[in-house]
N, C-alpha and C. Protein backbone atom coordinates (compact mmCIF):
# COMPACT_ATOMS: atom_id res chain seq x y z
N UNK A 1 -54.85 -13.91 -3.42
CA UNK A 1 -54.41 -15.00 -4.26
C UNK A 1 -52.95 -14.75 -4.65
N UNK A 2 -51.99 -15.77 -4.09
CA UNK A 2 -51.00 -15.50 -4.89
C UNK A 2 -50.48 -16.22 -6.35
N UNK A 3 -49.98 -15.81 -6.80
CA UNK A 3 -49.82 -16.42 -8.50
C UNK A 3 -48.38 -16.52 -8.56
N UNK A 4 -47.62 -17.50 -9.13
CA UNK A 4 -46.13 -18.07 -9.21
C UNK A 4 -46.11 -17.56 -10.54
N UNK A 5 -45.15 -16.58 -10.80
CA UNK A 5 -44.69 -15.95 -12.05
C UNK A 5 -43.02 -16.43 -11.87
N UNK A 6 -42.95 -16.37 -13.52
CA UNK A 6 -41.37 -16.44 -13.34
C UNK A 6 -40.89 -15.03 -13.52
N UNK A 7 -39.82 -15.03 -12.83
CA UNK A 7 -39.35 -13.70 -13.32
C UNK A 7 -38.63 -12.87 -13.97
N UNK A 8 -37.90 -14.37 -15.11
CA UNK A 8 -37.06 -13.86 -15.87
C UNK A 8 -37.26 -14.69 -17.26
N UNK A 9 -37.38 -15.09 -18.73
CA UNK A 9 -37.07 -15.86 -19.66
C UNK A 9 -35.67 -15.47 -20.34
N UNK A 10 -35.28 -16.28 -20.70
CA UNK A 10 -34.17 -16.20 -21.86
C UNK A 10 -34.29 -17.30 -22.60
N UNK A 11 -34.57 -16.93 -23.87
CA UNK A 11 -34.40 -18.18 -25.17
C UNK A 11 -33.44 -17.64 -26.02
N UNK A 12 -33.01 -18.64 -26.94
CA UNK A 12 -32.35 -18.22 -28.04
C UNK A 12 -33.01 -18.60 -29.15
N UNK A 13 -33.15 -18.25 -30.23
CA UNK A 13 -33.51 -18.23 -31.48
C UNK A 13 -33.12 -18.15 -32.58
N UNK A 14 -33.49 -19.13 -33.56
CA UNK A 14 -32.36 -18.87 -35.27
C UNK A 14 -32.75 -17.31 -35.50
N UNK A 15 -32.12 -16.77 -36.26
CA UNK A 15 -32.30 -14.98 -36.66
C UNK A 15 -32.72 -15.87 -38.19
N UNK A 16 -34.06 -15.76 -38.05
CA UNK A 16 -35.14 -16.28 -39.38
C UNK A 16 -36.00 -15.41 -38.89
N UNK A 17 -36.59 -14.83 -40.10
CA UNK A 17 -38.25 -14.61 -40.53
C UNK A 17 -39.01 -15.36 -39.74
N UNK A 18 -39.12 -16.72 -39.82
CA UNK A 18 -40.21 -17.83 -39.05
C UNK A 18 -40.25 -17.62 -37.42
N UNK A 19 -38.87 -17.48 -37.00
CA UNK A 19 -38.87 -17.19 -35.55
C UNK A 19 -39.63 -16.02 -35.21
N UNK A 20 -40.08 -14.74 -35.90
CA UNK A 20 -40.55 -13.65 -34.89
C UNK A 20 -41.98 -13.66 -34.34
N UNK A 21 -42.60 -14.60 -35.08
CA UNK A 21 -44.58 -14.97 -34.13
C UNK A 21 -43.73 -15.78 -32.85
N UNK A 22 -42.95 -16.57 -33.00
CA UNK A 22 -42.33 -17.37 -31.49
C UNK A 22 -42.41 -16.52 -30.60
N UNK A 23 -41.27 -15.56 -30.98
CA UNK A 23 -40.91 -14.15 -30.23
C UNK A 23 -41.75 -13.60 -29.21
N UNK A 24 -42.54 -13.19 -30.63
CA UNK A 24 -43.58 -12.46 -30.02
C UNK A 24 -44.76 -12.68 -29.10
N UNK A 25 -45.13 -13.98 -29.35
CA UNK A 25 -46.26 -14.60 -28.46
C UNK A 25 -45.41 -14.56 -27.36
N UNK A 26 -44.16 -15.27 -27.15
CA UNK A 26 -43.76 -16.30 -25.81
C UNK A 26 -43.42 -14.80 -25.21
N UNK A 27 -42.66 -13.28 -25.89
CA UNK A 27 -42.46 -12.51 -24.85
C UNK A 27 -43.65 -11.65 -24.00
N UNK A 28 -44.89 -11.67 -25.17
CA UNK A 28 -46.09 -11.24 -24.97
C UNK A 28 -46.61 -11.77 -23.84
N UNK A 29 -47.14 -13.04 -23.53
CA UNK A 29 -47.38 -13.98 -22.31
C UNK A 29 -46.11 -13.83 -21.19
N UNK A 30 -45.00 -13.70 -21.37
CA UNK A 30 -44.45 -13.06 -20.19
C UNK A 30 -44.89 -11.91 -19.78
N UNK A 31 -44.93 -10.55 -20.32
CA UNK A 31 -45.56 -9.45 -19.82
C UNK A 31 -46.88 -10.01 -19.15
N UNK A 32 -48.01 -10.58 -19.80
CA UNK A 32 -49.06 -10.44 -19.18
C UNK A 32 -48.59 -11.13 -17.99
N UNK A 33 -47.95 -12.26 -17.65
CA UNK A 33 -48.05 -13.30 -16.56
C UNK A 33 -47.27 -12.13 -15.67
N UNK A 34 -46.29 -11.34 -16.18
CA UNK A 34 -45.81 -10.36 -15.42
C UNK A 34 -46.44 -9.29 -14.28
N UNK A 35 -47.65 -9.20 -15.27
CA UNK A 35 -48.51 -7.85 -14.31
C UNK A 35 -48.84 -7.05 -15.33
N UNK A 36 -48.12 -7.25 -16.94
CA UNK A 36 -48.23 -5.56 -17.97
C UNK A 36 -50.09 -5.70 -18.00
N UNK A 37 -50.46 -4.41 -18.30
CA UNK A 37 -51.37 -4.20 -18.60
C UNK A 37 -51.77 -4.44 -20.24
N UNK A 38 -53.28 -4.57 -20.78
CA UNK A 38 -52.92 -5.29 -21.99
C UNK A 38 -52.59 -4.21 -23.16
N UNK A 39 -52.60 -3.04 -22.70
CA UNK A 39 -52.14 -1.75 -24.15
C UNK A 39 -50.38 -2.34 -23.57
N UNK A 40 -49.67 -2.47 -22.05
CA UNK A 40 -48.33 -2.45 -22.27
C UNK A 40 -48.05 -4.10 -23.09
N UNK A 41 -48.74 -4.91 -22.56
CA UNK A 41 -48.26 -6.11 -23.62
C UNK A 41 -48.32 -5.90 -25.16
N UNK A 42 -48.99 -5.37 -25.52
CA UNK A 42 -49.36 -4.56 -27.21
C UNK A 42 -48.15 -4.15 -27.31
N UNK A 43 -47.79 -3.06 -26.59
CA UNK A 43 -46.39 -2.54 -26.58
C UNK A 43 -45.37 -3.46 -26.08
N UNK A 44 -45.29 -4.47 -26.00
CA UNK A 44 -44.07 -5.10 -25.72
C UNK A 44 -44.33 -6.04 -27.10
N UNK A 45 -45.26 -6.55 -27.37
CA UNK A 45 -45.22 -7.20 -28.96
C UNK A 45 -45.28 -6.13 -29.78
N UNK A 46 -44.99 -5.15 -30.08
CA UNK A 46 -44.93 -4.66 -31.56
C UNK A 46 -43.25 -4.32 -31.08
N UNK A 47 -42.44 -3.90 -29.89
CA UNK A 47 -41.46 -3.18 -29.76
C UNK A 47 -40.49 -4.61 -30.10
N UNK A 48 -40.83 -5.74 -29.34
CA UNK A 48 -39.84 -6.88 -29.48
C UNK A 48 -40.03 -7.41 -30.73
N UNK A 49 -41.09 -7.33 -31.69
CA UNK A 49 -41.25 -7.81 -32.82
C UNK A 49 -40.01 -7.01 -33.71
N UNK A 50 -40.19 -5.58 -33.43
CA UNK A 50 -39.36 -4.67 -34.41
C UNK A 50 -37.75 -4.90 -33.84
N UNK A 51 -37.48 -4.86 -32.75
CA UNK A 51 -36.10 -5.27 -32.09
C UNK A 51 -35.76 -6.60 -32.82
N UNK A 52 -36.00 -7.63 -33.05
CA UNK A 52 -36.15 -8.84 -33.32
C UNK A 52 -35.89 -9.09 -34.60
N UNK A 53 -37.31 -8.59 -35.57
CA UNK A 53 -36.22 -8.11 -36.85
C UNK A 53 -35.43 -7.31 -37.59
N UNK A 54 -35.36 -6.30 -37.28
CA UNK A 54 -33.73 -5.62 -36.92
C UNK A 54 -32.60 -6.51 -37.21
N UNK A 55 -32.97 -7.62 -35.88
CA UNK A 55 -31.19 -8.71 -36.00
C UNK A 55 -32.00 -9.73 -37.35
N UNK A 56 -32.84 -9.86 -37.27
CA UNK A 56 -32.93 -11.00 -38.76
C UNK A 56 -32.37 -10.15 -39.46
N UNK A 57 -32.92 -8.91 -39.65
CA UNK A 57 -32.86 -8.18 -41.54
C UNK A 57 -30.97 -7.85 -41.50
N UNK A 58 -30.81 -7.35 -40.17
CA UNK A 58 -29.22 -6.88 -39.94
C UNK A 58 -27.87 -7.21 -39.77
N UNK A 59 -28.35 -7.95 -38.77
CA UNK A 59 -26.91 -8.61 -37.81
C UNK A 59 -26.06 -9.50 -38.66
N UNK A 60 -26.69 -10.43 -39.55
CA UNK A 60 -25.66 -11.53 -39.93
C UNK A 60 -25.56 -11.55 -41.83
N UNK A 61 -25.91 -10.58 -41.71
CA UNK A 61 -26.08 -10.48 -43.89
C UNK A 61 -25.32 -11.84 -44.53
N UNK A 62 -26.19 -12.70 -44.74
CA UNK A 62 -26.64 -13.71 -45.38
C UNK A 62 -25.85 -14.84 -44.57
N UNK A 63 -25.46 -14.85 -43.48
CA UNK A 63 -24.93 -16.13 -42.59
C UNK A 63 -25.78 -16.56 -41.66
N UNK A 64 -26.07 -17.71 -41.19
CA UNK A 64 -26.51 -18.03 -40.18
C UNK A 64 -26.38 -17.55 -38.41
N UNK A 65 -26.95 -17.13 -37.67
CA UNK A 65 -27.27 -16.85 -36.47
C UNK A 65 -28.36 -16.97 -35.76
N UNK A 66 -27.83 -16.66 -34.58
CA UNK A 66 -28.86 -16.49 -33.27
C UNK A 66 -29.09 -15.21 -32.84
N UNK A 67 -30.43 -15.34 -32.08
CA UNK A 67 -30.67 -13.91 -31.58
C UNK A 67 -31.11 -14.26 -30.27
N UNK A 68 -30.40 -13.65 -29.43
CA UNK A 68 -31.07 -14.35 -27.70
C UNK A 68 -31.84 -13.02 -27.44
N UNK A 69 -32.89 -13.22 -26.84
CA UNK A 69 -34.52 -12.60 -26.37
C UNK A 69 -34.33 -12.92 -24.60
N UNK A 70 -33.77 -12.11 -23.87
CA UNK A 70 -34.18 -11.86 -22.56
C UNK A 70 -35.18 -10.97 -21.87
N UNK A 71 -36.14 -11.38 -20.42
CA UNK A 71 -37.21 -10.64 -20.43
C UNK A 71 -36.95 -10.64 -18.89
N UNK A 72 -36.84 -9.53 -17.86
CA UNK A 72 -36.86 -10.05 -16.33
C UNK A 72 -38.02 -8.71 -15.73
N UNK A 73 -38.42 -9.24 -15.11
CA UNK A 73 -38.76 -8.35 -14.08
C UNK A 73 -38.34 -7.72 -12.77
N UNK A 74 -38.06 -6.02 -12.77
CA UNK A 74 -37.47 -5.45 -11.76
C UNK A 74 -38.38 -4.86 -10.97
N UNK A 75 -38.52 -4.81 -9.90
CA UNK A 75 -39.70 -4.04 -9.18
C UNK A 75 -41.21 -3.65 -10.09
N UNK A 76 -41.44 -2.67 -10.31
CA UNK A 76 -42.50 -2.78 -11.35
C UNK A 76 -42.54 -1.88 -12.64
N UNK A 77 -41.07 -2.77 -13.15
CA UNK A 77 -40.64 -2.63 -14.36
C UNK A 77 -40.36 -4.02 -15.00
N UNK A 78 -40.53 -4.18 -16.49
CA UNK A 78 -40.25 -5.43 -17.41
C UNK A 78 -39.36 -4.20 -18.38
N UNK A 79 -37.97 -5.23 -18.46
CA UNK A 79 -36.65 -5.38 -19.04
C UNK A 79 -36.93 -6.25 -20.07
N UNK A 80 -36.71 -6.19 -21.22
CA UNK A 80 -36.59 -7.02 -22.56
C UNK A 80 -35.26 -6.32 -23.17
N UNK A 81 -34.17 -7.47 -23.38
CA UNK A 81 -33.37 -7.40 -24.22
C UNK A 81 -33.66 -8.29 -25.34
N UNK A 82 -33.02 -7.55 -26.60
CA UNK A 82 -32.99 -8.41 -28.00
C UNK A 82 -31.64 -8.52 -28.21
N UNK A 83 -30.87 -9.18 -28.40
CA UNK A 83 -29.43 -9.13 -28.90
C UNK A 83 -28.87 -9.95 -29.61
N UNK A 84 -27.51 -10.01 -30.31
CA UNK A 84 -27.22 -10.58 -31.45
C UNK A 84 -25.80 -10.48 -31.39
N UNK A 85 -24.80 -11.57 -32.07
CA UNK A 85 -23.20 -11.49 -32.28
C UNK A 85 -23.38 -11.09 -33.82
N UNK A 86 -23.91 -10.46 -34.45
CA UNK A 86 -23.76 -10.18 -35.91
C UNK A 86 -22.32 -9.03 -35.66
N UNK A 87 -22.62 -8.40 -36.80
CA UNK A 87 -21.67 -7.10 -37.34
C UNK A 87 -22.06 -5.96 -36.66
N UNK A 88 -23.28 -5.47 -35.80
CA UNK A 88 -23.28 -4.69 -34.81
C UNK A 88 -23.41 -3.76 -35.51
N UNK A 89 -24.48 -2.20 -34.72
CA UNK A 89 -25.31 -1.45 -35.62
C UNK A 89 -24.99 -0.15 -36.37
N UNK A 90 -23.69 -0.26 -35.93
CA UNK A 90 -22.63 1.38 -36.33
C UNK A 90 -22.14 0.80 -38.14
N UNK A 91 -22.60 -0.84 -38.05
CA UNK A 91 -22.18 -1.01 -39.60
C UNK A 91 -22.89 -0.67 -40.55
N UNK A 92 -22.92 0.21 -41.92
CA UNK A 92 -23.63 0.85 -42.84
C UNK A 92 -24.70 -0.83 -43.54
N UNK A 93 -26.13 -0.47 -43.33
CA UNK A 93 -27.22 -1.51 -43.48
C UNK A 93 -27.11 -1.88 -45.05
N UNK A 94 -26.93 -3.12 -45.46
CA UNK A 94 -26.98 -3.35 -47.14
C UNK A 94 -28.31 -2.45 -47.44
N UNK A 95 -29.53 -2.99 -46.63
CA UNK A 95 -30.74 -2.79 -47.19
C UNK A 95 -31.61 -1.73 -45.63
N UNK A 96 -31.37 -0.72 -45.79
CA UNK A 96 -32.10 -0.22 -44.04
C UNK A 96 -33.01 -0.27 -44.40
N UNK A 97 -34.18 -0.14 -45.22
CA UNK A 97 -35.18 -0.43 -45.00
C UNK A 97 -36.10 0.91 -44.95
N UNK A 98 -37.25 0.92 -44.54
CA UNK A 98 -37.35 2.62 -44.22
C UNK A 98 -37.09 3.19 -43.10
N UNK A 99 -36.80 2.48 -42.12
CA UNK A 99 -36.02 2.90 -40.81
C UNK A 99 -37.39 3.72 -40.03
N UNK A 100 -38.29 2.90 -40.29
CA UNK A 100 -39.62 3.37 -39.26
C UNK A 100 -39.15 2.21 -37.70
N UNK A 101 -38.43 1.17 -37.79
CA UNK A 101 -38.39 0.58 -36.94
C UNK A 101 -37.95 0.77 -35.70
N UNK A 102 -36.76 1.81 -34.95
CA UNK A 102 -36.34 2.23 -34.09
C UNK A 102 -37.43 3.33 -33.88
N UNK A 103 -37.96 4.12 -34.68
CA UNK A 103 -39.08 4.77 -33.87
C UNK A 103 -40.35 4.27 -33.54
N UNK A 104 -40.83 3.15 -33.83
CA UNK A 104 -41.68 2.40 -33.63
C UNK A 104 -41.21 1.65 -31.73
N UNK A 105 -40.08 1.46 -31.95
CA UNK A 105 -40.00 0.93 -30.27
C UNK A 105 -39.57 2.12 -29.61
N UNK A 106 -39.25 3.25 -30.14
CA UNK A 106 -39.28 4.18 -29.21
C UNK A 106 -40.65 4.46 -28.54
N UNK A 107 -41.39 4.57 -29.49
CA UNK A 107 -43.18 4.99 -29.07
C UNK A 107 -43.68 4.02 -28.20
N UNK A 108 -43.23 2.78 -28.39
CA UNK A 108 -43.85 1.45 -27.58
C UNK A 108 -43.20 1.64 -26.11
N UNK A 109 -41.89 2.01 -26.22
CA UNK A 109 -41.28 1.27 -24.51
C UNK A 109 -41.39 2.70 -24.12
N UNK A 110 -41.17 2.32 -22.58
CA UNK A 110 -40.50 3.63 -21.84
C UNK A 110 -39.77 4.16 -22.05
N UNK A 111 -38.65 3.13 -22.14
CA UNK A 111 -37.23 3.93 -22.51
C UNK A 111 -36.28 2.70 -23.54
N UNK A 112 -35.77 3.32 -24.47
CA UNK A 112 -35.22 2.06 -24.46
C UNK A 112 -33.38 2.60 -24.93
N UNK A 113 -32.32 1.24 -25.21
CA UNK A 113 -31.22 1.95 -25.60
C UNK A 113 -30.53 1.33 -26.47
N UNK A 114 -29.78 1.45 -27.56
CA UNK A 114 -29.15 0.67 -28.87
C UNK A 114 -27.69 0.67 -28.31
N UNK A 115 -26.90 -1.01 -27.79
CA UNK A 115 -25.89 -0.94 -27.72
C UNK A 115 -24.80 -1.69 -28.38
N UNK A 116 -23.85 -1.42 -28.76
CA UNK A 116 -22.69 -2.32 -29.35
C UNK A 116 -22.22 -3.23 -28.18
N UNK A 117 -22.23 -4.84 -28.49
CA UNK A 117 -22.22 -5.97 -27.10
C UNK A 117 -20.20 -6.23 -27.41
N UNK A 118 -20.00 -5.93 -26.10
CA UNK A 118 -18.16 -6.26 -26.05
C UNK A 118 -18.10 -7.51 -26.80
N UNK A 119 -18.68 -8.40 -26.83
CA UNK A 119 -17.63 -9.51 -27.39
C UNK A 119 -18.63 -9.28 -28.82
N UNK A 120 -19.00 -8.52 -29.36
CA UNK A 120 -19.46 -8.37 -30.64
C UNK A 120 -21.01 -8.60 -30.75
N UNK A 121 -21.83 -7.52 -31.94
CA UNK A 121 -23.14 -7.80 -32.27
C UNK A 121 -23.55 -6.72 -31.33
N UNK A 122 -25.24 -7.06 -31.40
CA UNK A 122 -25.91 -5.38 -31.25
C UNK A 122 -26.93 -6.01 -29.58
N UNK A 123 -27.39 -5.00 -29.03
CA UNK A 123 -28.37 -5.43 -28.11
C UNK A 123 -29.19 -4.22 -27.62
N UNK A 124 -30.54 -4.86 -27.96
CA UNK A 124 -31.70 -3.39 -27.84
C UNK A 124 -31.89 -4.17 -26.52
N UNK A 125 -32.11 -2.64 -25.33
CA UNK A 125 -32.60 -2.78 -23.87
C UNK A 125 -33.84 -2.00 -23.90
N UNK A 126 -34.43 -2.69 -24.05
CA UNK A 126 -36.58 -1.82 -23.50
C UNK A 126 -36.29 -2.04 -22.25
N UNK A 127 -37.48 -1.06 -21.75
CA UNK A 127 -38.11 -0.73 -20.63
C UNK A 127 -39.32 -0.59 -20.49
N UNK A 128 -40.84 -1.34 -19.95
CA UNK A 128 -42.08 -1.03 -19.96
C UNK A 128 -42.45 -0.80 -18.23
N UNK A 129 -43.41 -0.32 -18.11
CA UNK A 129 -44.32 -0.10 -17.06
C UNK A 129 -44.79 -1.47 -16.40
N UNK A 130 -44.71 -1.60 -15.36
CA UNK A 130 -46.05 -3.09 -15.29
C UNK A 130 -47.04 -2.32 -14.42
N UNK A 131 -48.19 -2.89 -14.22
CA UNK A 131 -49.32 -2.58 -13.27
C UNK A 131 -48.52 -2.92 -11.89
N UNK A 132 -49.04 -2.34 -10.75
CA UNK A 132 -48.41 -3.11 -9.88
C UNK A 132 -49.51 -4.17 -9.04
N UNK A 133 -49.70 -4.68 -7.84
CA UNK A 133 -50.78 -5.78 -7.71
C UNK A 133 -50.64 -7.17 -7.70
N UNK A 134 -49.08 -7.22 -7.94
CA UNK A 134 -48.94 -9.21 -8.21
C UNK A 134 -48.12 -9.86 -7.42
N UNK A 135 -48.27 -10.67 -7.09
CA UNK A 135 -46.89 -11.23 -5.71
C UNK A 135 -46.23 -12.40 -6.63
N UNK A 136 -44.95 -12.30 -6.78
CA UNK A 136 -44.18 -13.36 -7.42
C UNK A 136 -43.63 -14.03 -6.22
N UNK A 137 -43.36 -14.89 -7.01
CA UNK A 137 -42.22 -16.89 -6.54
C UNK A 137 -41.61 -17.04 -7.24
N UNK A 138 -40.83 -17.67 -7.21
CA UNK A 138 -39.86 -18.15 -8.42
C UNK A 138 -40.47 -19.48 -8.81
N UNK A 139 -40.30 -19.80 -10.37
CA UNK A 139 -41.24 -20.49 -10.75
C UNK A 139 -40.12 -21.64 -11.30
């Protein structure tokens, strides 16, 4: 059986509170349609949930923004970026919080990496596992 997956999403999103169930479902259903297995989709919703608000609680201290959510699949690996044009993460946090959140997506992804984006703002790169077993198309 073959199955037509897409193999990449990108949305953008207001950096609100309300946006992170969006997040999380729509990147969650990519992994599965991907191939993740369902402990790695678990781990791709708790890691993109915490990436996600990060840029709400961080990036734009009290201004309006976006946070773009990219997801692709590489051989039999899923790529999720979270990223943001805020003030970018080397800036001292009004409120950090208890800072369980970067180790929380450490434990979830494979690998992941915290970068400062050239034209400004922050961008978390995960890395998960997929099962392998699925034949993609472009959808």
């Amino acid at each position: 059986m073959v199955v037509a997956v897409r193999n990449s999403l990108h949305e953008v999103y207001p950096a609100t509170p309300e946006a992170v169930p969006a997040v999380r479902v729509q990147v969650a259903e990519f992994a599965a349609d991907a191939g993740a297995a369902p402990d790695t989709v678990e781990s791709v919703r708790l890691a993109v949930s915490e990436a996600f608000t990060n840029a709400v609680l961080h990036a734009y201290r009290g201004r309006s923004g976006d946070v773009q959510v990219t997801a692709a699949v590489t051989g039999n690996e899923l790529w999720v970026l979270v990223s943001d044009t805020g003030c970018g993460h080397q800036t001292p946090a009004v409120n950090p919080g208890l800072g369980w959140g970067l180790a929380l997506i450490a434990q979830a992804t494979e690998d992941f990496l915290i970068a400062e984006r050239a034209a400004g703002g922050t961008e978390v790169r995960m890395r998960f596992p997929l099962s392998g077993g699925r034949s993609t198309s472009a959808a």
